[in-house]
C-alpha atoms as a PDB file:
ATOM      1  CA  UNK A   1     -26.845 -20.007  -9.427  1.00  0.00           C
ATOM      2  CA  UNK A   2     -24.405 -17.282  -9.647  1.00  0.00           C
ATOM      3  CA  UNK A   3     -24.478 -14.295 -11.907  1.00  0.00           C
ATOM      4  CA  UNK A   4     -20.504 -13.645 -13.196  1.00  0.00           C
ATOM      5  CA  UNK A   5     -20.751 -10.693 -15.244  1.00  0.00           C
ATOM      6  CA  UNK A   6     -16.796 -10.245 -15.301  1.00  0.00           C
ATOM      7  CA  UNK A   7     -15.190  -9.937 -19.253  1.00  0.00           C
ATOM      8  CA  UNK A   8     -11.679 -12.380 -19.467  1.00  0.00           C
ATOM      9  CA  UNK A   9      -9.731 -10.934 -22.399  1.00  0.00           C
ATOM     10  CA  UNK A  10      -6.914 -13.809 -23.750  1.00  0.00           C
ATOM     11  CA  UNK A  11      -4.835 -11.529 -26.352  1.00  0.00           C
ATOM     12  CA  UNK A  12      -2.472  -9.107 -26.213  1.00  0.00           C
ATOM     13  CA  UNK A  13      -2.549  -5.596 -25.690  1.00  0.00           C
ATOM     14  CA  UNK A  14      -1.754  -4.229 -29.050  1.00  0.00           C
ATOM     15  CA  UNK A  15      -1.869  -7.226 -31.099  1.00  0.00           C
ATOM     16  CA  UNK A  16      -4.408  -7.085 -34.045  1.00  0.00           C
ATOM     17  CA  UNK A  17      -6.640  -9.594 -34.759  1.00  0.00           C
ATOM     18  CA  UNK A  18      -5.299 -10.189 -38.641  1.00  0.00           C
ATOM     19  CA  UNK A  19      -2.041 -11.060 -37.043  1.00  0.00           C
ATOM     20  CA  UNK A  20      -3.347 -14.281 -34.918  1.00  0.00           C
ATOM     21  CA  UNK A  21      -5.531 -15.235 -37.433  1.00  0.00           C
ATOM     22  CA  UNK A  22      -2.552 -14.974 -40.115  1.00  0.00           C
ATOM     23  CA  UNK A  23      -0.535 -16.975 -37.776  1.00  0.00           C
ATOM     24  CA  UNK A  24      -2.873 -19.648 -37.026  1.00  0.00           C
ATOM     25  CA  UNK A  25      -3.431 -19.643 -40.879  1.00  0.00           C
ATOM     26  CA  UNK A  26       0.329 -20.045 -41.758  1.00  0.00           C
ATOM     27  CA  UNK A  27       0.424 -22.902 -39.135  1.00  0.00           C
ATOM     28  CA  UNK A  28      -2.525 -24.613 -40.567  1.00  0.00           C
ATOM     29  CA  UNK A  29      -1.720 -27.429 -42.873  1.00  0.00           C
ATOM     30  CA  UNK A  30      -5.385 -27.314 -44.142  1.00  0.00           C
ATOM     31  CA  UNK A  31      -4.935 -23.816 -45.434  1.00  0.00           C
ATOM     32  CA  UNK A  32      -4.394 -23.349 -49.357  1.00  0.00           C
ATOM     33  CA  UNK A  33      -1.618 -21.147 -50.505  1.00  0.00           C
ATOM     34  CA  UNK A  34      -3.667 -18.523 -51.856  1.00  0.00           C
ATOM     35  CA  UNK A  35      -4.605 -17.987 -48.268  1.00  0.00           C
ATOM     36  CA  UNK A  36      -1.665 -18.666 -46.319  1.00  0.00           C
ATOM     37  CA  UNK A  37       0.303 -15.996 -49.425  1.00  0.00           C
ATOM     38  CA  UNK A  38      -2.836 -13.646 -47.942  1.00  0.00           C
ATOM     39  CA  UNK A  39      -1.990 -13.928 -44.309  1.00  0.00           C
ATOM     40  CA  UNK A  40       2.428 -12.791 -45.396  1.00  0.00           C
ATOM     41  CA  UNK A  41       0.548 -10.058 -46.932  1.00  0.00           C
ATOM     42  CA  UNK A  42      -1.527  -9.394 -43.405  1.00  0.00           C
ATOM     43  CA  UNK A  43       1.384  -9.571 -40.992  1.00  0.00           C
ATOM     44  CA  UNK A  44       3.920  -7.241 -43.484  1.00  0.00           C
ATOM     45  CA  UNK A  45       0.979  -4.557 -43.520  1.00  0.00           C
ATOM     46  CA  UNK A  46       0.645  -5.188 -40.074  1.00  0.00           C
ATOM     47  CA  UNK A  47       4.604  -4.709 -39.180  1.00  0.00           C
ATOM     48  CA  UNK A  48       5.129  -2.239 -41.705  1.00  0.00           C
ATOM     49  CA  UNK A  49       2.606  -0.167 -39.657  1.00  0.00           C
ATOM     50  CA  UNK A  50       4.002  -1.222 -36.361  1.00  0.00           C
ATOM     51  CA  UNK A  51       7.450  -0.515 -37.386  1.00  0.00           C
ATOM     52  CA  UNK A  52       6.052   3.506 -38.410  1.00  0.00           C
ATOM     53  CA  UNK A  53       4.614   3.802 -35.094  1.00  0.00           C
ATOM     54  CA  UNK A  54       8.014   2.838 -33.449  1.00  0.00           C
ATOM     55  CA  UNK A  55       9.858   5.631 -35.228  1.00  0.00           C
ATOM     56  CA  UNK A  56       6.586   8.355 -34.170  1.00  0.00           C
ATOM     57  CA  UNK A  57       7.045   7.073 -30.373  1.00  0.00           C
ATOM     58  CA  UNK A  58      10.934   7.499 -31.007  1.00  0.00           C
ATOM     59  CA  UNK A  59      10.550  10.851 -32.388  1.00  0.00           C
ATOM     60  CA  UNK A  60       8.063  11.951 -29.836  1.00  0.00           C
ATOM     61  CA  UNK A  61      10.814  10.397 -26.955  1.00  0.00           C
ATOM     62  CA  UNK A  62      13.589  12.509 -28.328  1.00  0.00           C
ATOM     63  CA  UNK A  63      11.001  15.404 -28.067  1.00  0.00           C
ATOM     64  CA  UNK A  64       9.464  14.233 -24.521  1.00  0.00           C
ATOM     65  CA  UNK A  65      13.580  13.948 -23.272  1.00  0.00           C
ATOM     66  CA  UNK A  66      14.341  17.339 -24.158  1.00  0.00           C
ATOM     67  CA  UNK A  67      11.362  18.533 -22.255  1.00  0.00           C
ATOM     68  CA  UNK A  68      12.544  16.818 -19.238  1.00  0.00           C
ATOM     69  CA  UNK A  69      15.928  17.378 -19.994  1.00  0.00           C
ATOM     70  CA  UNK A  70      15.607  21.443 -20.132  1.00  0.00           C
ATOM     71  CA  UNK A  71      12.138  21.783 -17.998  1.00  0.00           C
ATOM     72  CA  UNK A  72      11.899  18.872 -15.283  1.00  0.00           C
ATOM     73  CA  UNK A  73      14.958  19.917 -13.224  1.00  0.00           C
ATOM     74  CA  UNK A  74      14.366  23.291 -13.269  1.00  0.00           C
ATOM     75  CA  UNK A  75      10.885  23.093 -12.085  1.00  0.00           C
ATOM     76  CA  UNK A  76      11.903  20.628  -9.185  1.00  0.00           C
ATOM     77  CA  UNK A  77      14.662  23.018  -7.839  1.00  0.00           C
ATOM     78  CA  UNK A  78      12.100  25.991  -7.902  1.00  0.00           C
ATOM     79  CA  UNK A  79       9.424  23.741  -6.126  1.00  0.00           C
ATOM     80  CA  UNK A  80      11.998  22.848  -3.435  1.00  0.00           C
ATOM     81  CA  UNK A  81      13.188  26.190  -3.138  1.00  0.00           C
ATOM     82  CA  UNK A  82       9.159  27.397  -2.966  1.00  0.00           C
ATOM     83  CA  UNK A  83       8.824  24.889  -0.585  1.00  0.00           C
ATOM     84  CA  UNK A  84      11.232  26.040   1.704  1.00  0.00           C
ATOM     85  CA  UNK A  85      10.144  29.852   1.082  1.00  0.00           C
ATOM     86  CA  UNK A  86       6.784  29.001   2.309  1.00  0.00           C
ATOM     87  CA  UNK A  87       7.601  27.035   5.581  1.00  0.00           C
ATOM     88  CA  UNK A  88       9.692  30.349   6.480  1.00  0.00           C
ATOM     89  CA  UNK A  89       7.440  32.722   5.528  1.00  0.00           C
ATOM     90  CA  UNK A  90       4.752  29.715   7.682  1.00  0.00           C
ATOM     91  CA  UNK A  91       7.076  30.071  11.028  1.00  0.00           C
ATOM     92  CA  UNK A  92       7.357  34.063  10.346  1.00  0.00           C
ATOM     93  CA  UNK A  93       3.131  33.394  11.004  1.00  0.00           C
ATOM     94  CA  UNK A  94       3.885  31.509  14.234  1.00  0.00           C
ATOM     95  CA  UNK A  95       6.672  34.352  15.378  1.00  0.00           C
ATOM     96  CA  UNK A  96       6.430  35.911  19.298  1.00  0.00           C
ATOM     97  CA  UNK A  97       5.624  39.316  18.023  1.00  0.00           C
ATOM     98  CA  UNK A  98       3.104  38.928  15.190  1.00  0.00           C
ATOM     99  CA  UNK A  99       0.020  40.254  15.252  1.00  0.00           C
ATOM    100  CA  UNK A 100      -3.359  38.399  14.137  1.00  0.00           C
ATOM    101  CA  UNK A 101      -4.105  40.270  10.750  1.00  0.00           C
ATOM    102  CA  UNK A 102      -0.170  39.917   9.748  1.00  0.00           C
ATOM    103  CA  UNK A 103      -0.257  35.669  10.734  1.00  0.00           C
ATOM    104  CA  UNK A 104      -3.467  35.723   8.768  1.00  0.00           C
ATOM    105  CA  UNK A 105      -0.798  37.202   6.005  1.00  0.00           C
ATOM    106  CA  UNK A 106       1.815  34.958   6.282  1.00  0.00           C
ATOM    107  CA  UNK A 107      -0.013  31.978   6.161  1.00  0.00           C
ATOM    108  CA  UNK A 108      -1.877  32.575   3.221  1.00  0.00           C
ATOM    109  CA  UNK A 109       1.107  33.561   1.381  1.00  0.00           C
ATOM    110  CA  UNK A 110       2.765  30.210   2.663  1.00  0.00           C
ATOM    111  CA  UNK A 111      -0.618  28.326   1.050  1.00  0.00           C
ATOM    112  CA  UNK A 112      -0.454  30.237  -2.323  1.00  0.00           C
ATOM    113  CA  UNK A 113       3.780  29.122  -2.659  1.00  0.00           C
ATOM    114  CA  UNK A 114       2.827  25.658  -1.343  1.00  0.00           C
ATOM    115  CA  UNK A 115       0.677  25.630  -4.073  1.00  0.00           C
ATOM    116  CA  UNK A 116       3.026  26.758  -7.306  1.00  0.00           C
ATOM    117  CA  UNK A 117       5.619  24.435  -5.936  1.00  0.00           C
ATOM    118  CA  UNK A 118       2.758  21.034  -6.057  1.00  0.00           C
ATOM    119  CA  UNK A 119       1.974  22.754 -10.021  1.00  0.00           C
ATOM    120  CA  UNK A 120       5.350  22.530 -10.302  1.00  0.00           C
ATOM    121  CA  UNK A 121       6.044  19.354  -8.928  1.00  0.00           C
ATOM    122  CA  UNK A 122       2.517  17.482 -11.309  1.00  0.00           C
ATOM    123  CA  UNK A 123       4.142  19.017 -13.899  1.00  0.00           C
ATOM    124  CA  UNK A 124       7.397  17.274 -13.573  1.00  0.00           C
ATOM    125  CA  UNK A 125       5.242  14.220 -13.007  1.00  0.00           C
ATOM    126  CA  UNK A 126       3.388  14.346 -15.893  1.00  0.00           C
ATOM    127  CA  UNK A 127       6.031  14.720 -17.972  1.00  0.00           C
ATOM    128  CA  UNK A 128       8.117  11.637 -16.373  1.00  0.00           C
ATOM    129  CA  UNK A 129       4.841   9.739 -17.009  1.00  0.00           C
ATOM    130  CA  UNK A 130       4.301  10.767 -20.252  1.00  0.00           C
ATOM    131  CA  UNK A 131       7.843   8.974 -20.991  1.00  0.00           C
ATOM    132  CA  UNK A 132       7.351   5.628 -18.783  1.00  0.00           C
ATOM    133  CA  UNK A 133       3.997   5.587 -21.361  1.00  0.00           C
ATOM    134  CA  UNK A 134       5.837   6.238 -24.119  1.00  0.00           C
ATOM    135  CA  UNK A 135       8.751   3.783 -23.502  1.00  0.00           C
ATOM    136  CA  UNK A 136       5.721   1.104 -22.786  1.00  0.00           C
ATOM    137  CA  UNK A 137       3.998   1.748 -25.864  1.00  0.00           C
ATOM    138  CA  UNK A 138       7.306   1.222 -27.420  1.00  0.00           C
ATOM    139  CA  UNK A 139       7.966  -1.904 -26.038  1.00  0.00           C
ATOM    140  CA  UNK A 140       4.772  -3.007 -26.502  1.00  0.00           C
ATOM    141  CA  UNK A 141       5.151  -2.874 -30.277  1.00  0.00           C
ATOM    142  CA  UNK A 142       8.388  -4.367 -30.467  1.00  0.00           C
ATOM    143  CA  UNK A 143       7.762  -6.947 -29.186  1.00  0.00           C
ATOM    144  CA  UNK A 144       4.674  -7.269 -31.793  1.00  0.00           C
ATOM    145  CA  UNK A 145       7.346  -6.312 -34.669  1.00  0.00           C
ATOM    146  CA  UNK A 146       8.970  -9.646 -33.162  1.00  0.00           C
ATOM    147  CA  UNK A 147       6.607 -11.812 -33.016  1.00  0.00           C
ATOM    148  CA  UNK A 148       5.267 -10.709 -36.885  1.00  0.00           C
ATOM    149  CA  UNK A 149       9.264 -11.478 -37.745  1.00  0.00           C
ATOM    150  CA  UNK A 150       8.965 -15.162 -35.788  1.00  0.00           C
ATOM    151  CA  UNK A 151       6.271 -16.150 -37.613  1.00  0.00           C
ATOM    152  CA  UNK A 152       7.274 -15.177 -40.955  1.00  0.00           C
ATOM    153  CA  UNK A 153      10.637 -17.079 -40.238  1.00  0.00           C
ATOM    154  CA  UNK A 154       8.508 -19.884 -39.084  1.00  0.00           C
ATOM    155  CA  UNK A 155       6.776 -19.884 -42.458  1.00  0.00           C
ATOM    156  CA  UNK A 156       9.816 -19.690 -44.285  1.00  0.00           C
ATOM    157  CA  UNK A 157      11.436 -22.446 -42.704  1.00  0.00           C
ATOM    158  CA  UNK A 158       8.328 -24.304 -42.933  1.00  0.00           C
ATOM    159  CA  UNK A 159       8.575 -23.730 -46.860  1.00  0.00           C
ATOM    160  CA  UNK A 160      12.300 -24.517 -47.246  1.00  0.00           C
ATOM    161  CA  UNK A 161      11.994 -28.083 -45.786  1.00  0.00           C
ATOM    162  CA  UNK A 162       8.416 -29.308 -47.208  1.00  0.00           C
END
């Protein structure tokens, strides 16, 4: 006998519930019109609130691409120039005539600008991942914003030919 404790989810990410079940309702023949009039009411609620969250994500995208626009690049050309300040100041800890206590120096100022350039550089990265999120979560919404708009056309169709 074997023991799966695994959880299968069928819907989509984002979708509400009172959309399918509006949608199944609108397809059902066996569904009065007081209901089915209920479930256009569901799915324009529903994409009236999808369609507001669009516009925040767009709004917080024009924000996010100013961010990178002003901050990103700046930060990588400072990590790459941090990076190569700290593998001279590394060899400089390696040189013929440097003592012990003056390596010991070097290298552990080579560690601390190693170390403002990878801030610098998760920064950048979590500000380029910020907008991949975004531009998913934008997507993802859309495409519910669709789908709402399908099967309202669906309905109406349905309507205009019996």
């Amino acid at each position: 006998m074997e023991n799966n404790n695994e959880h299968y989810h069928y819907g989509v990410r984002g979708m509400k519930w009172g959309i399918r079940k509006a949608s199944k309702t609108l397809s059902s023949d066996k569904a009065t019109s007081e209901k089915k009039e209920k479930a256009v009411a569901s799915l324009e609620k529903h994409k009236a609130k999808a369609t507001k969250k669009v516009a925040k994500l767009e709004k917080e995208r024009t924000k996010l691409q100013g961010d990178y626009d002003r901050n990103v690049t700046k930060r990588d050309t400072k990590a790459r120039s941090l990076k190569i300040q700290a593998a001279r100041t590394r060899r400089k800890a390696y040189g013929r005539f440097t003592s012990e206590k003056k390596a010991g120096h070097y290298l552990f100022k080579a560690d601390k600008l190693d170390a403002q350039a990878e801030e610098l550089l998760a920064r950048s990265e979590n500000t380029k991942a910020k907008i991949a999120s975004n531009e998913k979560y934008q997507e993802l919404f859309k495409k519910g914003i669709k789908d709402i708009d399908t099967t309202l056309a669906k309905k109406g169709r349905k309507a205009i030919n019996g």
